[in-house]
PDB file of N, CA and C in Angstrom:
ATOM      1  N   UNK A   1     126.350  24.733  87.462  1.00  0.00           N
ATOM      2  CA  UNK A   1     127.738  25.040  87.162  1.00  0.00           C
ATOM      3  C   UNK A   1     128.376  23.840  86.481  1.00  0.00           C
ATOM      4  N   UNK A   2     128.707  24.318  85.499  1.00  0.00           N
ATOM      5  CA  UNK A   2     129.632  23.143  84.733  1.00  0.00           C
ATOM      6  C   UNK A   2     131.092  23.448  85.005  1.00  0.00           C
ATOM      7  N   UNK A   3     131.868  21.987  84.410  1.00  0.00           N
ATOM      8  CA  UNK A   3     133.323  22.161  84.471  1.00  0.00           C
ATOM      9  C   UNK A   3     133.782  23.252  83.908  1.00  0.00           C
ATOM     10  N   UNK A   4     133.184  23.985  82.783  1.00  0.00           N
ATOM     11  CA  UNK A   4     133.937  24.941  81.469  1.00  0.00           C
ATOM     12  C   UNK A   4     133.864  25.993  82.371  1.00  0.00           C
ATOM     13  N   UNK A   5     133.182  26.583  83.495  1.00  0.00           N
ATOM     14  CA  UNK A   5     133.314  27.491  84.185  1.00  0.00           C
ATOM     15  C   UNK A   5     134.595  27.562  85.359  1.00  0.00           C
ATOM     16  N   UNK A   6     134.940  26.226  85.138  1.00  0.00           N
ATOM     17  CA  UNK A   6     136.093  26.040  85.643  1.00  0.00           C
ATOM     18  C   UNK A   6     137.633  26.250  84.803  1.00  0.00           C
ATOM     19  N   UNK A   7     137.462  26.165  83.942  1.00  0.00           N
ATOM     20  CA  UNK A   7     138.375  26.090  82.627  1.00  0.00           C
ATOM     21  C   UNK A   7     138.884  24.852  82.321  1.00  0.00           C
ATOM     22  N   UNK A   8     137.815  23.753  82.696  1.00  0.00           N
ATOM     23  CA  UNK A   8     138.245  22.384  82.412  1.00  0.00           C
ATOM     24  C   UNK A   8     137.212  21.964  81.174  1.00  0.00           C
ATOM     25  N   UNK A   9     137.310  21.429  80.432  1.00  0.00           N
ATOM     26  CA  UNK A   9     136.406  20.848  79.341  1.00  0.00           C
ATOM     27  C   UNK A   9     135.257  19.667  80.394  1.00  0.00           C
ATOM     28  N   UNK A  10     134.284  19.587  80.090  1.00  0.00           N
ATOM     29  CA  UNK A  10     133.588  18.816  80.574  1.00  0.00           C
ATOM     30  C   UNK A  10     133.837  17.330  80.485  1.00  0.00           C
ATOM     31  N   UNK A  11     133.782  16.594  81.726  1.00  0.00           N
ATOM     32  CA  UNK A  11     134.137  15.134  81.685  1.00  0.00           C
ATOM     33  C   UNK A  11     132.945  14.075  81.840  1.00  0.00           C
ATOM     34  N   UNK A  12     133.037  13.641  80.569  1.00  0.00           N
ATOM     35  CA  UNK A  12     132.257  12.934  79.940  1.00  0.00           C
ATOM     36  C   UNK A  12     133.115  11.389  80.588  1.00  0.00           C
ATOM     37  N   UNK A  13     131.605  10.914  80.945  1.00  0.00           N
ATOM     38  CA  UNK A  13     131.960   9.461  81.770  1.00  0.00           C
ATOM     39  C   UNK A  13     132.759   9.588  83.061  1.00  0.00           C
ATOM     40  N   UNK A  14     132.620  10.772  83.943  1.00  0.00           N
ATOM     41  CA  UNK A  14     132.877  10.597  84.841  1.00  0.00           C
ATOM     42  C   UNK A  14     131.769  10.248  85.830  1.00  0.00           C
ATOM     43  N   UNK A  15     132.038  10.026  87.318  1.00  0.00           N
ATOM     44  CA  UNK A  15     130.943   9.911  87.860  1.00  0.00           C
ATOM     45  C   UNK A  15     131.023  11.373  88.671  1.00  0.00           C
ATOM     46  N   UNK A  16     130.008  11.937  89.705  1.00  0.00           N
ATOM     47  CA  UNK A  16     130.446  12.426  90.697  1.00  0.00           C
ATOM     48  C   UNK A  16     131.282  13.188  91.682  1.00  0.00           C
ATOM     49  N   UNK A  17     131.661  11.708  91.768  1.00  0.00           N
ATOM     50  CA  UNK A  17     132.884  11.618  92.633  1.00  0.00           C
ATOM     51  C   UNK A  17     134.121  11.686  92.659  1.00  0.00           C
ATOM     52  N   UNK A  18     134.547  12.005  91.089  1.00  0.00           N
ATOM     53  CA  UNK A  18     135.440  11.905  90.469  1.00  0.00           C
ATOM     54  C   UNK A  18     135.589  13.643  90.099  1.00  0.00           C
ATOM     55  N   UNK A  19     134.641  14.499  90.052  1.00  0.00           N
ATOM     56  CA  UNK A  19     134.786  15.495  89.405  1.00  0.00           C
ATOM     57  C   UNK A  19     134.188  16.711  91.095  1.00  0.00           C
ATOM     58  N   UNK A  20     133.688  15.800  92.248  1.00  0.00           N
ATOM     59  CA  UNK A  20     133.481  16.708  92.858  1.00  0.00           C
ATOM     60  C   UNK A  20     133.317  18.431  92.870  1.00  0.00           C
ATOM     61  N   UNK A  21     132.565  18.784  92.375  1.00  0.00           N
ATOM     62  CA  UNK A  21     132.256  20.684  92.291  1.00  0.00           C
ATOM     63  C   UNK A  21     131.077  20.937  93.615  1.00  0.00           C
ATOM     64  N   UNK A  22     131.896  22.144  94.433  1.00  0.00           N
ATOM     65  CA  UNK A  22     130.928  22.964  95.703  1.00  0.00           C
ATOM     66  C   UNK A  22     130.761  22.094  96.228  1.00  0.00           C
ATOM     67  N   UNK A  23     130.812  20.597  96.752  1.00  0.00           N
ATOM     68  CA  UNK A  23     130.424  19.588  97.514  1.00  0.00           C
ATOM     69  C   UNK A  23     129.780  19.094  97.262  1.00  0.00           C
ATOM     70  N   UNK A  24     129.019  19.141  96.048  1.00  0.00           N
ATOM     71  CA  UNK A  24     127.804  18.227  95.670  1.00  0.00           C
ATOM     72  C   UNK A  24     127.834  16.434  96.194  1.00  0.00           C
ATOM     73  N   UNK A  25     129.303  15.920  95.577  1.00  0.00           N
ATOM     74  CA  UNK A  25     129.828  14.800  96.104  1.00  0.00           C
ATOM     75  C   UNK A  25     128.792  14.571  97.503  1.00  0.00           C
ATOM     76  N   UNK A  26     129.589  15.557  98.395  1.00  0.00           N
ATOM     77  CA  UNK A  26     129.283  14.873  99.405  1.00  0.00           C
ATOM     78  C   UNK A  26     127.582  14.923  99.953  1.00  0.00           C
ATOM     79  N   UNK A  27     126.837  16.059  99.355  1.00  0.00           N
ATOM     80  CA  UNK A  27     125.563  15.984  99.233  1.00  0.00           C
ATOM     81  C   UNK A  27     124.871  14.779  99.077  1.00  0.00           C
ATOM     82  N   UNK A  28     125.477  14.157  97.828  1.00  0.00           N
ATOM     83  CA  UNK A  28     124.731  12.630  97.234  1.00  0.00           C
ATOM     84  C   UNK A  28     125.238  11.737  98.539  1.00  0.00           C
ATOM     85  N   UNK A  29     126.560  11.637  98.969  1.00  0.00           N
ATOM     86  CA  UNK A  29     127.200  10.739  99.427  1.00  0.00           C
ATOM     87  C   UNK A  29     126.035  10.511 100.900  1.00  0.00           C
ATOM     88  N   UNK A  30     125.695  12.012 101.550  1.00  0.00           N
ATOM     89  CA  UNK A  30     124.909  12.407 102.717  1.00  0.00           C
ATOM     90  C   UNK A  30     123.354  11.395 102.574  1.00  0.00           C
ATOM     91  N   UNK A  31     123.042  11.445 101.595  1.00  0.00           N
ATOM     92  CA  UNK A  31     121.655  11.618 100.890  1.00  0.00           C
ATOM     93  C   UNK A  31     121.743   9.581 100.870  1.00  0.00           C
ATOM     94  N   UNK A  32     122.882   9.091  99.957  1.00  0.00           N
ATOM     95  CA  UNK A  32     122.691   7.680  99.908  1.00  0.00           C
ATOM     96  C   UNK A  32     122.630   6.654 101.551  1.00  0.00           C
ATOM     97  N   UNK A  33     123.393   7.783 102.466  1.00  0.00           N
ATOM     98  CA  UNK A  33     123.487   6.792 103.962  1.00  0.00           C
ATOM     99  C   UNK A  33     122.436   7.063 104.359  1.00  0.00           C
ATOM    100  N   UNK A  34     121.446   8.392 104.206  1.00  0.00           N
ATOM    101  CA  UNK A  34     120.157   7.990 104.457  1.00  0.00           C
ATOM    102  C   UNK A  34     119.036   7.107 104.288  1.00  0.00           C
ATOM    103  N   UNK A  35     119.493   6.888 103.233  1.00  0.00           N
ATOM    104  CA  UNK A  35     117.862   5.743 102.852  1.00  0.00           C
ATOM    105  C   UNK A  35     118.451   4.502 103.734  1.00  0.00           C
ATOM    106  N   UNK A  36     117.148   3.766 103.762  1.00  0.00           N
ATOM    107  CA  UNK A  36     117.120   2.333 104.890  1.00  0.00           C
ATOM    108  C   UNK A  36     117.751   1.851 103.780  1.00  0.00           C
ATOM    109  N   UNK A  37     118.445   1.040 104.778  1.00  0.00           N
ATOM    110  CA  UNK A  37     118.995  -0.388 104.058  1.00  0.00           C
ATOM    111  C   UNK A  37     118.282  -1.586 103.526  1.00  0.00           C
ATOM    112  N   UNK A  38     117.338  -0.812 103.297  1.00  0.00           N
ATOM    113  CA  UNK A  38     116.427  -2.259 102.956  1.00  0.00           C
ATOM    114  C   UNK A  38     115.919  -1.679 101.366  1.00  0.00           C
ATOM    115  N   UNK A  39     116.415  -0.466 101.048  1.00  0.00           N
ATOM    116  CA  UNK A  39     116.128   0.389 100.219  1.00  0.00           C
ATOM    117  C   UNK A  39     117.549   0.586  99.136  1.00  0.00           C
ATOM    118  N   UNK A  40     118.594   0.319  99.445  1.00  0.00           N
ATOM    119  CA  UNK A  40     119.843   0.532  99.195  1.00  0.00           C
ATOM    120  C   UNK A  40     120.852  -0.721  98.709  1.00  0.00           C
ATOM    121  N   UNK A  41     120.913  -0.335  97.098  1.00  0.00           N
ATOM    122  CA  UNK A  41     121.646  -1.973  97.152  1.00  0.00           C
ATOM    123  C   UNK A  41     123.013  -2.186  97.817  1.00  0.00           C
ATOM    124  N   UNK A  42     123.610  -3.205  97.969  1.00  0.00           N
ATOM    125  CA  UNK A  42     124.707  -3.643  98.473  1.00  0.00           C
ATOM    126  C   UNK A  42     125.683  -3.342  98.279  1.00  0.00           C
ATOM    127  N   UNK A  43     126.845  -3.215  98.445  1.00  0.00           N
ATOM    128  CA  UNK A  43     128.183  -2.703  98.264  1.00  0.00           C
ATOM    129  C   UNK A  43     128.561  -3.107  96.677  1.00  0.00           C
ATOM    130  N   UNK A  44     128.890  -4.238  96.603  1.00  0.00           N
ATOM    131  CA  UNK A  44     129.224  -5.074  95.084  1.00  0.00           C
ATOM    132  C   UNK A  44     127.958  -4.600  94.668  1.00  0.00           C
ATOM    133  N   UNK A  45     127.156  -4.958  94.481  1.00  0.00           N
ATOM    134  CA  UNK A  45     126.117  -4.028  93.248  1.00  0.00           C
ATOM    135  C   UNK A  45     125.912  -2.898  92.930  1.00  0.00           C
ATOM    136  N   UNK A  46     126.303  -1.775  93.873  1.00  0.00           N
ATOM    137  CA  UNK A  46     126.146  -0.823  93.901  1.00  0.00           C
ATOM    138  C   UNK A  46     127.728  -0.150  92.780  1.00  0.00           C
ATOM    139  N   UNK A  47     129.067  -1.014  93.283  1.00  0.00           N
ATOM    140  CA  UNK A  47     129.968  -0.705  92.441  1.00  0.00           C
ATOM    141  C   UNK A  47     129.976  -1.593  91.159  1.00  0.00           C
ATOM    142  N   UNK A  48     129.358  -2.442  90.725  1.00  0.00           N
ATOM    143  CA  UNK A  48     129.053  -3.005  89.397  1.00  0.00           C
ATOM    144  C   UNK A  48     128.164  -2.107  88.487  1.00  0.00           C
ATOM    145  N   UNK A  49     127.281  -1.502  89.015  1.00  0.00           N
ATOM    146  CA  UNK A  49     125.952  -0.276  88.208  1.00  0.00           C
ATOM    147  C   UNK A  49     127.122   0.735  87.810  1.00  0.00           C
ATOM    148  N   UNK A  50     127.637   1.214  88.810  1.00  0.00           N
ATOM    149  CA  UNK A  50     128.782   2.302  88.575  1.00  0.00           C
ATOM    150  C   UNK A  50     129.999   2.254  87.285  1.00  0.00           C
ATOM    151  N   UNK A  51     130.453   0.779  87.627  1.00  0.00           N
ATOM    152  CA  UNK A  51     131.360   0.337  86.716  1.00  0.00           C
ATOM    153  C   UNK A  51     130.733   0.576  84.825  1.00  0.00           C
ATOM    154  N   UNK A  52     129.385   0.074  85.050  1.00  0.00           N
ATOM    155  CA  UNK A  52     128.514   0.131  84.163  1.00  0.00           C
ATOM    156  C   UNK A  52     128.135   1.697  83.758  1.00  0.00           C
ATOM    157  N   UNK A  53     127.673   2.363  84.344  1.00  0.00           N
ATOM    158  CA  UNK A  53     127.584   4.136  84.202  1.00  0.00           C
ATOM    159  C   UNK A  53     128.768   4.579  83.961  1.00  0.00           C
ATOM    160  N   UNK A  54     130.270   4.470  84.489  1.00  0.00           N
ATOM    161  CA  UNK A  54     131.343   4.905  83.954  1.00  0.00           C
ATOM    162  C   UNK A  54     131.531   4.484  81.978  1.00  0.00           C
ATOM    163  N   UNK A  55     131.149   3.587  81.568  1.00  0.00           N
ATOM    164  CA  UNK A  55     131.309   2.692  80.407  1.00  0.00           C
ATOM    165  C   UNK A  55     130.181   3.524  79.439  1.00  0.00           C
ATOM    166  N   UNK A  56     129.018   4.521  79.930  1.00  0.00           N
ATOM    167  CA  UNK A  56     128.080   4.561  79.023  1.00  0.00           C
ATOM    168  C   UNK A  56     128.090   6.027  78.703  1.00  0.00           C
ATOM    169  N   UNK A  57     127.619   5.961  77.463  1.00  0.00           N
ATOM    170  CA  UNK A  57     127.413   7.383  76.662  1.00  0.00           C
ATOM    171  C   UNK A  57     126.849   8.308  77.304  1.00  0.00           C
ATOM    172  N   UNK A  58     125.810   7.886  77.768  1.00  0.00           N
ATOM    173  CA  UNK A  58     124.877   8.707  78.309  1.00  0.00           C
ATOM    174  C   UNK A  58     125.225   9.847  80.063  1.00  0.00           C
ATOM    175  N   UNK A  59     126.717   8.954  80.148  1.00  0.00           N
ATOM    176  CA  UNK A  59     127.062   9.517  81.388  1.00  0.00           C
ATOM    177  C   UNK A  59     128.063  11.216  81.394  1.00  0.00           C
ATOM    178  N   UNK A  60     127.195  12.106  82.103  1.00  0.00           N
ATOM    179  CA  UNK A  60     127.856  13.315  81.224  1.00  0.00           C
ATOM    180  C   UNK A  60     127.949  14.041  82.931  1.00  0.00           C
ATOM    181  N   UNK A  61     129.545  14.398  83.376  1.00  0.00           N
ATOM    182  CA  UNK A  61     129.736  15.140  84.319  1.00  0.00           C
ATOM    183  C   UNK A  61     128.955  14.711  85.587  1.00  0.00           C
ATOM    184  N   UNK A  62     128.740  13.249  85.682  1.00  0.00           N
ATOM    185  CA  UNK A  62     127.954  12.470  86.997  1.00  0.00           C
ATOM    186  C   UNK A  62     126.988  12.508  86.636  1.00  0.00           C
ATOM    187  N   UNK A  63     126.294  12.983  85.435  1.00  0.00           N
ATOM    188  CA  UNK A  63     124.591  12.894  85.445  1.00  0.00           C
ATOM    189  C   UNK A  63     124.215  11.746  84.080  1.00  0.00           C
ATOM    190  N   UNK A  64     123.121  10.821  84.761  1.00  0.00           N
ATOM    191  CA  UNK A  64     123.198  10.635  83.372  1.00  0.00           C
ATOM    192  C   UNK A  64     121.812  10.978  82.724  1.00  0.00           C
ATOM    193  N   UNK A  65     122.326  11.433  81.581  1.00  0.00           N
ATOM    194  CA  UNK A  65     121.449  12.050  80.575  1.00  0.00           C
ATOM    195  C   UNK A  65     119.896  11.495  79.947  1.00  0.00           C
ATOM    196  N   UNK A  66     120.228  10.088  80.019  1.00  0.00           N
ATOM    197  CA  UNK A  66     119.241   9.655  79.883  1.00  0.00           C
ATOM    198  C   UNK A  66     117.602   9.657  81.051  1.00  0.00           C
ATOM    199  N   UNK A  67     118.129  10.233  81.488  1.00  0.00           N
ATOM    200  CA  UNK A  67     116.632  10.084  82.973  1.00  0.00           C
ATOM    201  C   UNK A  67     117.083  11.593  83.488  1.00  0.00           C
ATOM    202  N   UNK A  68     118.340  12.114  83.465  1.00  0.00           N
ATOM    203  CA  UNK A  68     118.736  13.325  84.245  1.00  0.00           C
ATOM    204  C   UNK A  68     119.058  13.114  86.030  1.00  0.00           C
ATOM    205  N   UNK A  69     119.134  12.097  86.238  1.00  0.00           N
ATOM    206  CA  UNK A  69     119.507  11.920  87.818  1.00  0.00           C
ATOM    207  C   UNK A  69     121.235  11.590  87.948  1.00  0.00           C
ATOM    208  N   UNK A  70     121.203  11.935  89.489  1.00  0.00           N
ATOM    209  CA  UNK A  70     122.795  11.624  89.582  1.00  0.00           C
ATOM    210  C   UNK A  70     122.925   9.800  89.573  1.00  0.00           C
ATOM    211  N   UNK A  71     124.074   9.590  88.421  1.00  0.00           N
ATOM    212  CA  UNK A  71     124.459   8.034  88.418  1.00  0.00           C
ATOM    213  C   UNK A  71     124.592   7.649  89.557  1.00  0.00           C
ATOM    214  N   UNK A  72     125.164   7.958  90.789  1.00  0.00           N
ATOM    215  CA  UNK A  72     124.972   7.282  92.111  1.00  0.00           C
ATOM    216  C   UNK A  72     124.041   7.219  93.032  1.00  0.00           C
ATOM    217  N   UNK A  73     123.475   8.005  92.904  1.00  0.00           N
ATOM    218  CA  UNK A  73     121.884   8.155  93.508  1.00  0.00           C
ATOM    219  C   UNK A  73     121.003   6.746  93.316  1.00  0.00           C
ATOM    220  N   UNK A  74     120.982   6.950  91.538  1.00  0.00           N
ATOM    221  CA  UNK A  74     119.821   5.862  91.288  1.00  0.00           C
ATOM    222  C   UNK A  74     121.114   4.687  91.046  1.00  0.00           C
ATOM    223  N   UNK A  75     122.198   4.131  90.929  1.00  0.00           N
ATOM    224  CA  UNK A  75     122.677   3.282  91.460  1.00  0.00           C
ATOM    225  C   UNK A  75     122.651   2.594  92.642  1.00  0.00           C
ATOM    226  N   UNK A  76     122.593   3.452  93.587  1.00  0.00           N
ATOM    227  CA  UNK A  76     122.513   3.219  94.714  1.00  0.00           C
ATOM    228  C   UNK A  76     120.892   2.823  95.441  1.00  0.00           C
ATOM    229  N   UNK A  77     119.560   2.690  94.979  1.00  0.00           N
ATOM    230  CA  UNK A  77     118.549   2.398  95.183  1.00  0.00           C
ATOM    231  C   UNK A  77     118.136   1.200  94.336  1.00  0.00           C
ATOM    232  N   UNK A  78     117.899  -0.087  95.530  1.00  0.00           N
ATOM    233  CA  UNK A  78     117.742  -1.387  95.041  1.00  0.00           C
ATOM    234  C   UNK A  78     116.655  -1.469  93.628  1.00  0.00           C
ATOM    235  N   UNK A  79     115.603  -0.725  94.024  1.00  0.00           N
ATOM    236  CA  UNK A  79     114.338  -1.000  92.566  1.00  0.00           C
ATOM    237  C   UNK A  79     114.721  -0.013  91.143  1.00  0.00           C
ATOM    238  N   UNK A  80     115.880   0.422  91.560  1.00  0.00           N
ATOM    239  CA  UNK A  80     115.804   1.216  90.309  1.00  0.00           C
ATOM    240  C   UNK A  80     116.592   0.451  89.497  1.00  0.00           C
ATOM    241  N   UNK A  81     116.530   0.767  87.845  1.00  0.00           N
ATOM    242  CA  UNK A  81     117.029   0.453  86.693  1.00  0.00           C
ATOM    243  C   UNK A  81     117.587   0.732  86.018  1.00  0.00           C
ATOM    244  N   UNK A  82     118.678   0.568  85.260  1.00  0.00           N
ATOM    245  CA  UNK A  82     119.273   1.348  84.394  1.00  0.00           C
ATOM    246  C   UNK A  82     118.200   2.170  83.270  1.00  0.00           C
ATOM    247  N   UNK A  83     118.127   3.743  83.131  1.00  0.00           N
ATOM    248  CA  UNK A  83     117.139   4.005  82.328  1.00  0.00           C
ATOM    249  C   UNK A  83     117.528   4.081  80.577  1.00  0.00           C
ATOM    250  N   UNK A  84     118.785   3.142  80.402  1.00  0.00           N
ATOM    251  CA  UNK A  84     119.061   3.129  78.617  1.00  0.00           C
ATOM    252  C   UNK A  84     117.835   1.861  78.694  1.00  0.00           C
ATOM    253  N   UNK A  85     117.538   1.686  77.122  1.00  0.00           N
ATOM    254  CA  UNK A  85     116.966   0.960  75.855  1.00  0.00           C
ATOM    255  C   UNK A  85     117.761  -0.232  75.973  1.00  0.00           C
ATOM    256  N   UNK A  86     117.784  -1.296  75.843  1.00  0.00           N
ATOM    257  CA  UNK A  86     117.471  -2.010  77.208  1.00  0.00           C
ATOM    258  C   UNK A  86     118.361  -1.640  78.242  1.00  0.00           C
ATOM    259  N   UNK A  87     117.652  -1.702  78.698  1.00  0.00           N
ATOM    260  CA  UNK A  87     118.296  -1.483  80.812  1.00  0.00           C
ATOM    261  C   UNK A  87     120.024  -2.374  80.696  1.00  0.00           C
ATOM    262  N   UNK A  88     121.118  -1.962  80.692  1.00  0.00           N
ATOM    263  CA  UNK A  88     121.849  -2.135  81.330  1.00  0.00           C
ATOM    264  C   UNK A  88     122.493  -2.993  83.003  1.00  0.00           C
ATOM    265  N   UNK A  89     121.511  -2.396  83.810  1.00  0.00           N
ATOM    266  CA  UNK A  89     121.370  -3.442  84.926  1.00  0.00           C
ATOM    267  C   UNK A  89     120.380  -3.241  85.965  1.00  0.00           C
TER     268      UNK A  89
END
C-alpha cells in the first residue's frame, strides 16, 4: 500500500516513522528492540544514519530503494552499511 491510495502523493525522503501506514512503524520499531544489543548500534549513530537516509535520493516512503529494506531497520544494525556507491555511513 502506498500513500496515493491514501490520496496523499508519495513522500519522498521520509522515513517510516514519519509516514506511519497500518502500523508498520511499530512493526519495525517491535523488530529493532529485539535484536541483542550487541547487534544494534547506539542511540547517536543510529540517529546520524537516519539524519543521513532522510538527506538521500534513494529514500522513497521509508524504504530505501537502493537495497529495498526499511531505512531503520538496516540503520539500526551495527555491521550494516549504507548500500549507495560509496557507502554514506
Amino acid at each position: 500500500m502506498d500513500s496515493q491510495q491514501y490520496g496523499r502523493p508519495p513522500c519522498r525522503r521520509c522515513l517510516l516513522e514519519e509516514i506511519d501506514r497500518n502500523g508498520a512503524y511499530r512493526t519495525v520499531v517491535e523488530y529493532i528492540a529485539s535484536l541483542d544489543k550487541s547487534v544494534r548500534t547506539d542511540e547517536a549513530e543510529y540517529r546520524r544514519r537516519l539524519a543521513v537516509c532522510r538527506s538521500c535520493d534513494h529514500l522513497n516512503e521509508g524504504v530505501c530503494t537502493a537495497c529495498g529494506c526499511f531505512a531503520e531497520v538496516r540503520a539500526a544494525k551495527r555491521t550494516q552499511t549504507c548500500p549507495d556507491v560509496p557507502s554514506r555511513w
